[in-house]
N, C-alpha and C. Protein backbone atom coordinates (compact mmCIF):
# COMPACT_ATOMS: atom_id res chain seq x y z
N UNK A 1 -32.24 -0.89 -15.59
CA UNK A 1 -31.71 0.35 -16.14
C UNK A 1 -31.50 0.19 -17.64
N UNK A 2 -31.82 0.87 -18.15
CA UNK A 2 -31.58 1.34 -19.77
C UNK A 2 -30.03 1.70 -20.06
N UNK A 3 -29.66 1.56 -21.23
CA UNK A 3 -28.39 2.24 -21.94
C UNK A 3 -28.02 3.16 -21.39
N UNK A 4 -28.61 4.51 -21.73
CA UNK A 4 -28.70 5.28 -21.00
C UNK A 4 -28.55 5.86 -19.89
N UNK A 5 -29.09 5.07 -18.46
CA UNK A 5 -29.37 5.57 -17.18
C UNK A 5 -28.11 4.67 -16.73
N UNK A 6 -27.71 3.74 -17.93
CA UNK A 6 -26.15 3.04 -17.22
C UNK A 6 -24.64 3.65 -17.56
N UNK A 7 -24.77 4.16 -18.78
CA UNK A 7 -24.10 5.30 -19.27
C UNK A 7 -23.65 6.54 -18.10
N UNK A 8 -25.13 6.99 -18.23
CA UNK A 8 -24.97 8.32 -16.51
C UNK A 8 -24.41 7.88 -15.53
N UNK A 9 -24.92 6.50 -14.85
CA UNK A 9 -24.30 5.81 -13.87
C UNK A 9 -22.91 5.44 -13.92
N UNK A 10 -22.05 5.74 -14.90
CA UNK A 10 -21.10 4.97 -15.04
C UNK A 10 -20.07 6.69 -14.90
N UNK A 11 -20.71 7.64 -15.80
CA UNK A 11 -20.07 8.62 -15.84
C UNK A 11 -19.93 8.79 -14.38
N UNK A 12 -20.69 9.11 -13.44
CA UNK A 12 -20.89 9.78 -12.38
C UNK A 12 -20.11 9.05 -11.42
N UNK A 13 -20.20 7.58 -11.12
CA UNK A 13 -19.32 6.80 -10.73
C UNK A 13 -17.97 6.99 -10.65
N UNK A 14 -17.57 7.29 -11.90
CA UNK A 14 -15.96 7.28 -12.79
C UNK A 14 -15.51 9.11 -12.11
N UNK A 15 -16.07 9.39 -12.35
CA UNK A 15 -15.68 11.23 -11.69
C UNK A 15 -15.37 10.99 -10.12
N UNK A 16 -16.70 10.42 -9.16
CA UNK A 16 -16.50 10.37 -7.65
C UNK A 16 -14.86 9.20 -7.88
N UNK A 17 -15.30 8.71 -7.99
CA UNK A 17 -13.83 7.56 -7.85
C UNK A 17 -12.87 8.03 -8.25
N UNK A 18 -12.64 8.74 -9.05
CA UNK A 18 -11.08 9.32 -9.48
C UNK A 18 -10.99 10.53 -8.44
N UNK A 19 -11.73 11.39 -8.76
CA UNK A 19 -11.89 12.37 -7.42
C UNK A 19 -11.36 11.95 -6.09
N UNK A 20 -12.39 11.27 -5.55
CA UNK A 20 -12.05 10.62 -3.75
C UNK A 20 -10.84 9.24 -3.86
N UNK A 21 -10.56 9.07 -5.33
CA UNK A 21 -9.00 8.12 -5.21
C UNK A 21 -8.19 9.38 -4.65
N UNK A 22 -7.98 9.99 -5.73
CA UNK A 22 -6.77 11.04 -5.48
C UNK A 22 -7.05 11.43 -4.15
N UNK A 23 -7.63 12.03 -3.84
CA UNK A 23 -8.55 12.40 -2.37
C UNK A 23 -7.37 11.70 -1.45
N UNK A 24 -8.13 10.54 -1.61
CA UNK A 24 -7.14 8.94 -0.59
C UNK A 24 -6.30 9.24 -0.49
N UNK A 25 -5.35 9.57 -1.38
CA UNK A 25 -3.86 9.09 -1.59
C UNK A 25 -3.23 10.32 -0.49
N UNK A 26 -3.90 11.40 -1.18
CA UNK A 26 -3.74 12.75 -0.22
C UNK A 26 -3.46 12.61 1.06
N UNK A 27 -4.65 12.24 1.48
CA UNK A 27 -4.82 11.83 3.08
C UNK A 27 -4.33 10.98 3.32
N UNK A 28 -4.01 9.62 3.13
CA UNK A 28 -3.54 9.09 3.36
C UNK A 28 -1.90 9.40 3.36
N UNK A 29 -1.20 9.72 2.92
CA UNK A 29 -0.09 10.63 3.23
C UNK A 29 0.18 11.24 4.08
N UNK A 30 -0.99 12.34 4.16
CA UNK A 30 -0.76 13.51 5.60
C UNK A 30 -1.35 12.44 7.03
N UNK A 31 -1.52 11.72 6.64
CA UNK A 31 -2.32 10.79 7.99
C UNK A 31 -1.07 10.23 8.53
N UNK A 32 -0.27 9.45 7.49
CA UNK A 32 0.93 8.69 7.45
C UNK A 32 2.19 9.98 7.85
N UNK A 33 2.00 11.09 7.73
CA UNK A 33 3.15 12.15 8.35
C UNK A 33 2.70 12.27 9.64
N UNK A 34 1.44 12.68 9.73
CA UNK A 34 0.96 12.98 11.57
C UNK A 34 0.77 11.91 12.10
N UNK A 35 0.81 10.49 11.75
CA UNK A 35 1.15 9.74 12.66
C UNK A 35 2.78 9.47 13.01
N UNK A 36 3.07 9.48 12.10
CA UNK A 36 4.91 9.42 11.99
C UNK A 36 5.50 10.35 13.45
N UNK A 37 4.65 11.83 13.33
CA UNK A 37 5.21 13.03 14.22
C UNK A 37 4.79 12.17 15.52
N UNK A 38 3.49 11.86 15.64
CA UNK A 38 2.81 11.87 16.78
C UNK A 38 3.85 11.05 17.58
N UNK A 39 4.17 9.95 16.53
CA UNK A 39 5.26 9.07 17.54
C UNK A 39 6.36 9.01 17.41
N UNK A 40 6.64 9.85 17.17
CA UNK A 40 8.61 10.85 17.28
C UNK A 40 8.11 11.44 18.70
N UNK A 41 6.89 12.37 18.28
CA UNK A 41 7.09 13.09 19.28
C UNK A 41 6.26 13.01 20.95
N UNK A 42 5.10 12.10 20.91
CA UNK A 42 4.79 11.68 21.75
C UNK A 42 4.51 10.20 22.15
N UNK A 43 4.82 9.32 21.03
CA UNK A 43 4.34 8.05 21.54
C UNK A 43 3.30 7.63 20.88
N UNK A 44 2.48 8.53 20.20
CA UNK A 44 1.35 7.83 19.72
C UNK A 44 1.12 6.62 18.55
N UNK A 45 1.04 5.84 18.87
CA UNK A 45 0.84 5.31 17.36
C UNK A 45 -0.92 4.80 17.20
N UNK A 46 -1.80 5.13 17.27
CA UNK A 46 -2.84 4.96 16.91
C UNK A 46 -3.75 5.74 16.96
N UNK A 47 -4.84 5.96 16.52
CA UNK A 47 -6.24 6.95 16.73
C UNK A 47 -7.31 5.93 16.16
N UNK A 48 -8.38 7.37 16.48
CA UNK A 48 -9.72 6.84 16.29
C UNK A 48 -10.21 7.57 15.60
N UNK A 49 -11.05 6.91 14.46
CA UNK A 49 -12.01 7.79 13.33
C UNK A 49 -12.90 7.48 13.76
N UNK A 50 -14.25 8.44 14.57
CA UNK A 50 -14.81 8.71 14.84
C UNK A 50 -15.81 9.55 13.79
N UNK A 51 -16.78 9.18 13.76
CA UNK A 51 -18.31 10.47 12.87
C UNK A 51 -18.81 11.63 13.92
N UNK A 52 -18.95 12.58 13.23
CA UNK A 52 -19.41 13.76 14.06
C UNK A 52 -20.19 13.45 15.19
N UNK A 53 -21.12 12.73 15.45
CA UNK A 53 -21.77 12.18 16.60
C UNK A 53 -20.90 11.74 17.42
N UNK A 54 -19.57 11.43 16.86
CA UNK A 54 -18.90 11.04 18.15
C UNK A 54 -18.79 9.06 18.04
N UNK A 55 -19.51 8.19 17.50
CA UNK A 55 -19.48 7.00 17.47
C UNK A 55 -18.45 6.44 16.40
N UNK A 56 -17.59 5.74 17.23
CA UNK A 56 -16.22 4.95 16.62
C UNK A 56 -16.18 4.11 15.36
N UNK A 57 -16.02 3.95 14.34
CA UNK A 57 -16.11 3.53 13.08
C UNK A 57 -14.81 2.56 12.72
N UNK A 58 -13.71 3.62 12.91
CA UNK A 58 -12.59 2.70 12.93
C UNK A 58 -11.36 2.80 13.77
N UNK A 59 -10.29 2.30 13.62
CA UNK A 59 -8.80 2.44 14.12
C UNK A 59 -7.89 2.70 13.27
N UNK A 60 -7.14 3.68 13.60
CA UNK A 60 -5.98 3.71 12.29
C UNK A 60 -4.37 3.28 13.31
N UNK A 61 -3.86 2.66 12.85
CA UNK A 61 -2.85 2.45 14.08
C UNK A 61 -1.27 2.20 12.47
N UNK A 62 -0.21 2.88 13.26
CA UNK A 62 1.16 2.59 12.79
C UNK A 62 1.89 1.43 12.68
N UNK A 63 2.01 0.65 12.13
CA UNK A 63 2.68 -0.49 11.43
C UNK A 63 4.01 -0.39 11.74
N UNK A 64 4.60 -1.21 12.36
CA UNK A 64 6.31 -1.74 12.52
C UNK A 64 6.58 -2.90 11.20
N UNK A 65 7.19 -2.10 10.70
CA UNK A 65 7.68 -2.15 9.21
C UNK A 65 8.91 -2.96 9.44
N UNK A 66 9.26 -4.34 9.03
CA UNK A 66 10.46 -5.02 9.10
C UNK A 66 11.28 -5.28 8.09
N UNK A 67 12.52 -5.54 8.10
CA UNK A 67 13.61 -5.38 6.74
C UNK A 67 12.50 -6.47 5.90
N UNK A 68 13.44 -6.15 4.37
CA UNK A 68 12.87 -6.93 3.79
C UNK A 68 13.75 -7.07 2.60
N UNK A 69 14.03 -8.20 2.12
CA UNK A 69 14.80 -8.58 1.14
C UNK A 69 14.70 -7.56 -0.30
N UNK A 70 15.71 -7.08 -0.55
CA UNK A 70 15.79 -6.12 -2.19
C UNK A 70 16.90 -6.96 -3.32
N UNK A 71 16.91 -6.63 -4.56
CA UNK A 71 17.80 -6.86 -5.14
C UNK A 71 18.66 -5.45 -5.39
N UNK A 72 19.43 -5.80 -5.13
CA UNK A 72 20.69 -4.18 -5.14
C UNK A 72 21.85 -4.89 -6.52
N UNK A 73 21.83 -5.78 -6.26
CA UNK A 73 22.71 -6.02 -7.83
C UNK A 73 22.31 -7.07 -8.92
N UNK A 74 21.26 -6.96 -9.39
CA UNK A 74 21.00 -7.76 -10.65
C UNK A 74 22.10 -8.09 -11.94
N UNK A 75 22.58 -8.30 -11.66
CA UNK A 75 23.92 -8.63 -12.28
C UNK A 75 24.93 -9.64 -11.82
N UNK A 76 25.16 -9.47 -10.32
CA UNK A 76 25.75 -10.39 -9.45
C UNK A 76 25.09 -11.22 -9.27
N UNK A 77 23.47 -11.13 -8.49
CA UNK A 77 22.46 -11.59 -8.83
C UNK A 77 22.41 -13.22 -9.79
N UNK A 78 22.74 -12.31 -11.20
CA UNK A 78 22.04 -13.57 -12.28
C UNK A 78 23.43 -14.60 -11.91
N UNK A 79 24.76 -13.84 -12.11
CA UNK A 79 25.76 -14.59 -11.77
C UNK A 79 25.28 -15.90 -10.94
N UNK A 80 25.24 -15.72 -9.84
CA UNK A 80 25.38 -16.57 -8.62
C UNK A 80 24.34 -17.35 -9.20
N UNK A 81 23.28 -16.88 -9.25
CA UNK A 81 22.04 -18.12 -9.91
C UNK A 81 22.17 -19.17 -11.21
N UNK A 82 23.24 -18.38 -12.10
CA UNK A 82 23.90 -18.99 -13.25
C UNK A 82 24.66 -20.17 -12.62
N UNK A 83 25.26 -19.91 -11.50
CA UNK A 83 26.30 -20.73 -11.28
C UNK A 83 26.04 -21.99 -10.23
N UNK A 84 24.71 -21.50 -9.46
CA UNK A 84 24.30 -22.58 -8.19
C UNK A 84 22.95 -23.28 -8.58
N UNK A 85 22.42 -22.21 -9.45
CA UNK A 85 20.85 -22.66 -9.45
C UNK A 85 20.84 -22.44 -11.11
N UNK A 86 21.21 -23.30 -11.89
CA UNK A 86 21.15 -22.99 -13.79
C UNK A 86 20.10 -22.92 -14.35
N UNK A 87 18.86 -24.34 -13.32
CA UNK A 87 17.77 -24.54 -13.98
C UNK A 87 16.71 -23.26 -13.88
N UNK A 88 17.40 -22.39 -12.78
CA UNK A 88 16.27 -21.02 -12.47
C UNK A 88 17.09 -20.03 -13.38
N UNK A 89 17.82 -20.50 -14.77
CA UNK A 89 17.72 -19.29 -15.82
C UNK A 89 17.07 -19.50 -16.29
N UNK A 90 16.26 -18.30 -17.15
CA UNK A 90 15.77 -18.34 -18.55
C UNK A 90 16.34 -17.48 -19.06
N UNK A 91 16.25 -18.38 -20.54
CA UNK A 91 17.61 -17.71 -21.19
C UNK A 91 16.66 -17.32 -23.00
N UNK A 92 17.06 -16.40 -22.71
CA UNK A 92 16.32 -15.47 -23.92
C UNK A 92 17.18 -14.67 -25.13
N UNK A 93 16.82 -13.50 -25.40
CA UNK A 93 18.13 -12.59 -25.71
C UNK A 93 18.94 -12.27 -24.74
N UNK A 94 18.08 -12.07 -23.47
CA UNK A 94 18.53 -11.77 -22.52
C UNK A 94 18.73 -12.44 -20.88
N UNK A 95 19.73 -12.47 -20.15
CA UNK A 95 19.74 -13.78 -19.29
C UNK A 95 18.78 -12.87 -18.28
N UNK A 96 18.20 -14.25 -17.21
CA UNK A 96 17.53 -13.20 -16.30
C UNK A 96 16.67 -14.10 -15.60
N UNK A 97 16.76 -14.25 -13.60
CA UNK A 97 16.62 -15.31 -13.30
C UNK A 97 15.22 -15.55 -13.03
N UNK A 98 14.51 -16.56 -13.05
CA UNK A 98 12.98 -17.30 -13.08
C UNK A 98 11.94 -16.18 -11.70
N UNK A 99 11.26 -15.16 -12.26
CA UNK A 99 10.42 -14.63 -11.34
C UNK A 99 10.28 -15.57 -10.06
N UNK A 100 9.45 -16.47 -10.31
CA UNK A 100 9.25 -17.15 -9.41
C UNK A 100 10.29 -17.55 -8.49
N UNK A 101 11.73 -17.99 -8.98
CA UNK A 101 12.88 -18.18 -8.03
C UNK A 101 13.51 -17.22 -7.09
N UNK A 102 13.52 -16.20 -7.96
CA UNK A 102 13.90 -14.51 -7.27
C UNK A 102 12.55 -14.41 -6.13
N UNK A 103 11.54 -14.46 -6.31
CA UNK A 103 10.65 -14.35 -5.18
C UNK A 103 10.95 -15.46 -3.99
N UNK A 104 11.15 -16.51 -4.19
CA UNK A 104 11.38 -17.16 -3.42
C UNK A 104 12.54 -17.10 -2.41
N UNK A 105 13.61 -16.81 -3.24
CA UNK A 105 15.17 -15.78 -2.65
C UNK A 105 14.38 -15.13 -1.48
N UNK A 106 13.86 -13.62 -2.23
CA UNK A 106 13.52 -12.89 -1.43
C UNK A 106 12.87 -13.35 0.03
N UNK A 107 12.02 -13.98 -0.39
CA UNK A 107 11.06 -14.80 0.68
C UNK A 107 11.68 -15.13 1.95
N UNK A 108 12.75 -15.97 1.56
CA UNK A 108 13.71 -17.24 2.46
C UNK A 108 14.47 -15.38 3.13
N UNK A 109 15.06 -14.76 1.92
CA UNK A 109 16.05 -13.60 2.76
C UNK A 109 15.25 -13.22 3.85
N UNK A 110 14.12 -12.60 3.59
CA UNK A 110 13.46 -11.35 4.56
C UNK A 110 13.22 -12.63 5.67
N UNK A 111 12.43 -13.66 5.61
CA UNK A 111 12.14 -14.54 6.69
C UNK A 111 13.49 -14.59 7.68
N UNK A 112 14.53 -15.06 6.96
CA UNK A 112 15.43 -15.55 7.83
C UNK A 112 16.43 -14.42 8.13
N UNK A 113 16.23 -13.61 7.52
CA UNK A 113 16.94 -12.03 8.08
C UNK A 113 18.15 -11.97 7.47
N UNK A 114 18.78 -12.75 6.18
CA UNK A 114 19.65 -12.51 5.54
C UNK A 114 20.00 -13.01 4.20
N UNK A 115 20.82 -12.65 3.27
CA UNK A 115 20.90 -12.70 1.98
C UNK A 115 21.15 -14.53 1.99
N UNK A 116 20.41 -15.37 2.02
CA UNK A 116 21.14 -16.65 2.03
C UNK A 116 20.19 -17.86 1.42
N UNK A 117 21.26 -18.37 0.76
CA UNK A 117 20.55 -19.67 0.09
C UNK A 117 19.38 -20.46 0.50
N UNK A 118 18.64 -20.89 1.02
CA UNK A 118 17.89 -21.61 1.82
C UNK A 118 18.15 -23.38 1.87
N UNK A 119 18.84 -23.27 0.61
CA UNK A 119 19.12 -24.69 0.09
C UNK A 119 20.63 -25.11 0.36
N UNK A 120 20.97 -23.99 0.10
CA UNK A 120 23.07 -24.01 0.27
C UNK A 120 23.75 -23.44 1.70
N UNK A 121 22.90 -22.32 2.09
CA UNK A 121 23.18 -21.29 2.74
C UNK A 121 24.17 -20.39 2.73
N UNK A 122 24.43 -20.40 1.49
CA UNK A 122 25.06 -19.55 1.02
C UNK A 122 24.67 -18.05 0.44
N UNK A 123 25.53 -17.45 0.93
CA UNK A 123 25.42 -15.96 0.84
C UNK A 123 24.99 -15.48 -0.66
N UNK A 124 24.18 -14.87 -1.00
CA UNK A 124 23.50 -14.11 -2.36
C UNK A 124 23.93 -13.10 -2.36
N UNK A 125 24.77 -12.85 -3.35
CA UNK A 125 25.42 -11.75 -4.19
C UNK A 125 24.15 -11.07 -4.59
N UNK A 126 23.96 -9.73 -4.53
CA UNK A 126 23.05 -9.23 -5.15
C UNK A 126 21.84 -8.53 -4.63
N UNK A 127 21.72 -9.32 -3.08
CA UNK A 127 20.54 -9.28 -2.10
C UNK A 127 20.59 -8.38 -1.04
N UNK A 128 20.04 -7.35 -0.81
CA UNK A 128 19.94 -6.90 0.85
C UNK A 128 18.88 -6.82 1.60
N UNK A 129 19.05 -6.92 2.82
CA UNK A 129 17.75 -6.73 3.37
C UNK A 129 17.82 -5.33 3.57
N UNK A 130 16.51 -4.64 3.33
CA UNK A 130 16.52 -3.00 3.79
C UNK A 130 15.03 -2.47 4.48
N UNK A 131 14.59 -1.29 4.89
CA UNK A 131 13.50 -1.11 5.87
C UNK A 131 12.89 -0.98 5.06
N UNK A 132 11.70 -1.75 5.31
CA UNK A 132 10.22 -1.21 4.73
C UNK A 132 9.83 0.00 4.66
N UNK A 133 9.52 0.44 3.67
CA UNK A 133 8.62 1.65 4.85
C UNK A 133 7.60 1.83 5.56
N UNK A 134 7.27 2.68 5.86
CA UNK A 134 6.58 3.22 7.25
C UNK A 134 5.24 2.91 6.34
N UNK A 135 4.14 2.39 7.26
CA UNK A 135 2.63 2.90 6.81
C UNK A 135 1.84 2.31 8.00
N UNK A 136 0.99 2.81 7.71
CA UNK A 136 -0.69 2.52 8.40
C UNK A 136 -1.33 1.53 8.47
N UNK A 137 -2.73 1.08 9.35
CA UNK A 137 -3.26 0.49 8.62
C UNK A 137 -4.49 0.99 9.32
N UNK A 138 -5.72 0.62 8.67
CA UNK A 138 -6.92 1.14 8.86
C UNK A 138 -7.86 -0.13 9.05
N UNK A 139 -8.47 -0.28 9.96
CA UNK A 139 -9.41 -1.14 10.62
C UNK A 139 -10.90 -0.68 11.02
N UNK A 140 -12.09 -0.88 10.25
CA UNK A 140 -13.19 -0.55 10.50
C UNK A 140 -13.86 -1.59 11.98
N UNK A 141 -14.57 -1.06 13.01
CA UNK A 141 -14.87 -1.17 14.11
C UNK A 141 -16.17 -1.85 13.71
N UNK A 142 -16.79 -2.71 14.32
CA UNK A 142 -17.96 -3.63 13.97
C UNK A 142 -18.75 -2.48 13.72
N UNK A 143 -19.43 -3.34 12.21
CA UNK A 143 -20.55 -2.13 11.81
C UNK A 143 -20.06 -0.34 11.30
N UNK A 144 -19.00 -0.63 11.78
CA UNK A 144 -18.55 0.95 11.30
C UNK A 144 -18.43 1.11 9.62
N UNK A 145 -18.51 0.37 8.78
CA UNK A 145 -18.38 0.12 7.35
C UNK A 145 -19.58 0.85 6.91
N UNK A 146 -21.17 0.12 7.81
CA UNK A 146 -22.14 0.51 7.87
C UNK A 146 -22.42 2.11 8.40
N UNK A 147 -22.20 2.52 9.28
CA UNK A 147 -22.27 3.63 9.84
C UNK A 147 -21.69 4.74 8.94
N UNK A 148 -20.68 4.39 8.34
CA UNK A 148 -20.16 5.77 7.24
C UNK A 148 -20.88 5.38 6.20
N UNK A 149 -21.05 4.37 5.89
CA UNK A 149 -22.68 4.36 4.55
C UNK A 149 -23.38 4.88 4.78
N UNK A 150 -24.04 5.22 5.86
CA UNK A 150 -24.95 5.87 6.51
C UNK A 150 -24.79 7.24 6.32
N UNK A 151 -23.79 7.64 7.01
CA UNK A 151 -23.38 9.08 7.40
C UNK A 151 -23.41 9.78 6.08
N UNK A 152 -22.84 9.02 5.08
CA UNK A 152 -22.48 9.75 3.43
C UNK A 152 -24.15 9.66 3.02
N UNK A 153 -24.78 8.29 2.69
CA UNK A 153 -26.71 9.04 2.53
C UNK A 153 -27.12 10.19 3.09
N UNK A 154 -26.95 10.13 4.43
CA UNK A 154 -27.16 11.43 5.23
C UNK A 154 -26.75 12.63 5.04
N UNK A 155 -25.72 12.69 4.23
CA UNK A 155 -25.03 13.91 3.67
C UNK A 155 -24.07 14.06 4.80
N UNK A 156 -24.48 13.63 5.97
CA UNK A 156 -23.18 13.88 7.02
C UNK A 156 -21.95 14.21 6.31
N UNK A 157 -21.49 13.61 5.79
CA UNK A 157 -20.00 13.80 5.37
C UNK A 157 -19.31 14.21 4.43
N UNK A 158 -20.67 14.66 3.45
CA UNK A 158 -20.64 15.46 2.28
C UNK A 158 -19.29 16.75 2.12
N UNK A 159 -18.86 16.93 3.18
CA UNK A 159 -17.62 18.48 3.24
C UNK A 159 -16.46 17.28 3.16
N UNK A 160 -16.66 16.26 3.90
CA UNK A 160 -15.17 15.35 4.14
C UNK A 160 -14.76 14.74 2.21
N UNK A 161 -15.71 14.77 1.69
CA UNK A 161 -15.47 14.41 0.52
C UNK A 161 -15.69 15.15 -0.70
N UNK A 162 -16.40 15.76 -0.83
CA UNK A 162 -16.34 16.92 -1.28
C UNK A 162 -15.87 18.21 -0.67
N UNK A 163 -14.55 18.69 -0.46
CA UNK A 163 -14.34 19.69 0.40
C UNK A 163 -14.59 20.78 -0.93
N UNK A 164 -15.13 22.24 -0.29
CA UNK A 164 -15.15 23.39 -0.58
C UNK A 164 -13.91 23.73 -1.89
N UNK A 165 -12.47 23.19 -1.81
CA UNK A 165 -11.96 23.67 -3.00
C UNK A 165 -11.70 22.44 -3.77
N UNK A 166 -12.54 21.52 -3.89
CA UNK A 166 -12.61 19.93 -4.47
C UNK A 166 -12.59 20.71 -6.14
N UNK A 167 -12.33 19.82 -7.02
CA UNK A 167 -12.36 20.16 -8.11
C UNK A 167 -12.71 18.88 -8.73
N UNK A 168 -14.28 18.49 -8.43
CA UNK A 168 -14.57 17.31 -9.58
C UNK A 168 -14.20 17.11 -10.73
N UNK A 169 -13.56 15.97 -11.20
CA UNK A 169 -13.63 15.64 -12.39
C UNK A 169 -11.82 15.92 -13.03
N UNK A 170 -11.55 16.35 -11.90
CA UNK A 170 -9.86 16.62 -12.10
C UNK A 170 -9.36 15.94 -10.92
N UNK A 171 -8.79 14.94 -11.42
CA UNK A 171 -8.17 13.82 -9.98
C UNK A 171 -6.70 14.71 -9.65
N UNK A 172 -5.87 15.14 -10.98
CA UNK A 172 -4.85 15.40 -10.83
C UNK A 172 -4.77 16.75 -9.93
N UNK A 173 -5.67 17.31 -10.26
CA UNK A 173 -5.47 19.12 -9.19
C UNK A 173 -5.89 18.93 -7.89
N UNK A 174 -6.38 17.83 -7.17
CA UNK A 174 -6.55 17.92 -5.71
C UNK A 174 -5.86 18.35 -5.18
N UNK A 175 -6.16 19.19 -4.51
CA UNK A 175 -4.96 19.77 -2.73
C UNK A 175 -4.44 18.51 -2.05
């Protein structure tokens, strides 16, 4: 390809992708509410994405979301780390404890299901565990990766991604 024909390629690229991002996010949302309902209200937690022919592509199934360590007081926080763990300050203009140590906190909290030292076992000022949230996950079915490659050459699916009030080239105005 020439300057040129990589230029076009790049434009055209850059439009579908911002387009069918926003797209995603969309759906993926309303997917993540009607599965939410389905299993309030009946139990469901999974489906099937299926292509108009009817042949299975993927699984979308609901995720059990488990607590997970937060910082709720960065302040108390640096305290306690000032005072048990010194070498995990860095000390700048501003005090503020070693990324890497705070992840590790977190780590030990959510694993072991509570705000606690791993080393001391002592309780962390600063820490809570709280719910994840809710999401999805999406699993393509052998070959199904292939099969919607397919389906989109084919134009099959040309309405699913381009719908009727699509507005190329504006990610932000999607429905």
């Amino acid at each position: 390809m020439n300057l040129r024909e990589l230029a076009q390629l790049e434009a055209v690229l850059k439009c579908v992708y911002e387009t069918v991002g926003a797209r995603l996010k969309t759906v993926r949302a309303d997917v993540q509410a009607a599965i939410d309902d389905a299993d309030r209200t009946t139990g469901v937690r999974q489906v099937a994405a299926d292509l108009t022919d009817g042949v299975n592509v993927a699984k979308i199934s609901l995720t059990a979301p488990g607590p997970e360590a937060t910082v709720t007081d960065a302040r108390a926080l640096t305290e306690w780390v000032k005072d048990t763990h010194p070498d995990e300050i860095e000390r700048r203009m501003v005090v503020d404890v070693r990324p890497a140590f705070l992840a590790k906190l977190l780590d030990a909290a959510t694993e072991c299901g509570s705000a606690c030292d791993p080393v001391t076992g002592e309780v962390v000022p600063g820490i809570e565990l709280t719910d994840r949230k809710r999401t999805h996950s999406l699993r393509y079915a052998r070959h199904g990766r292939e099969r919607v490659a397919q389906a989109l050459r084919t134009g099959e699916l040309a309405h699913l991604i381009w719908p009727p009030d699509a507005n190329p080239g504006q990610p932000t105005d999607m429905p």
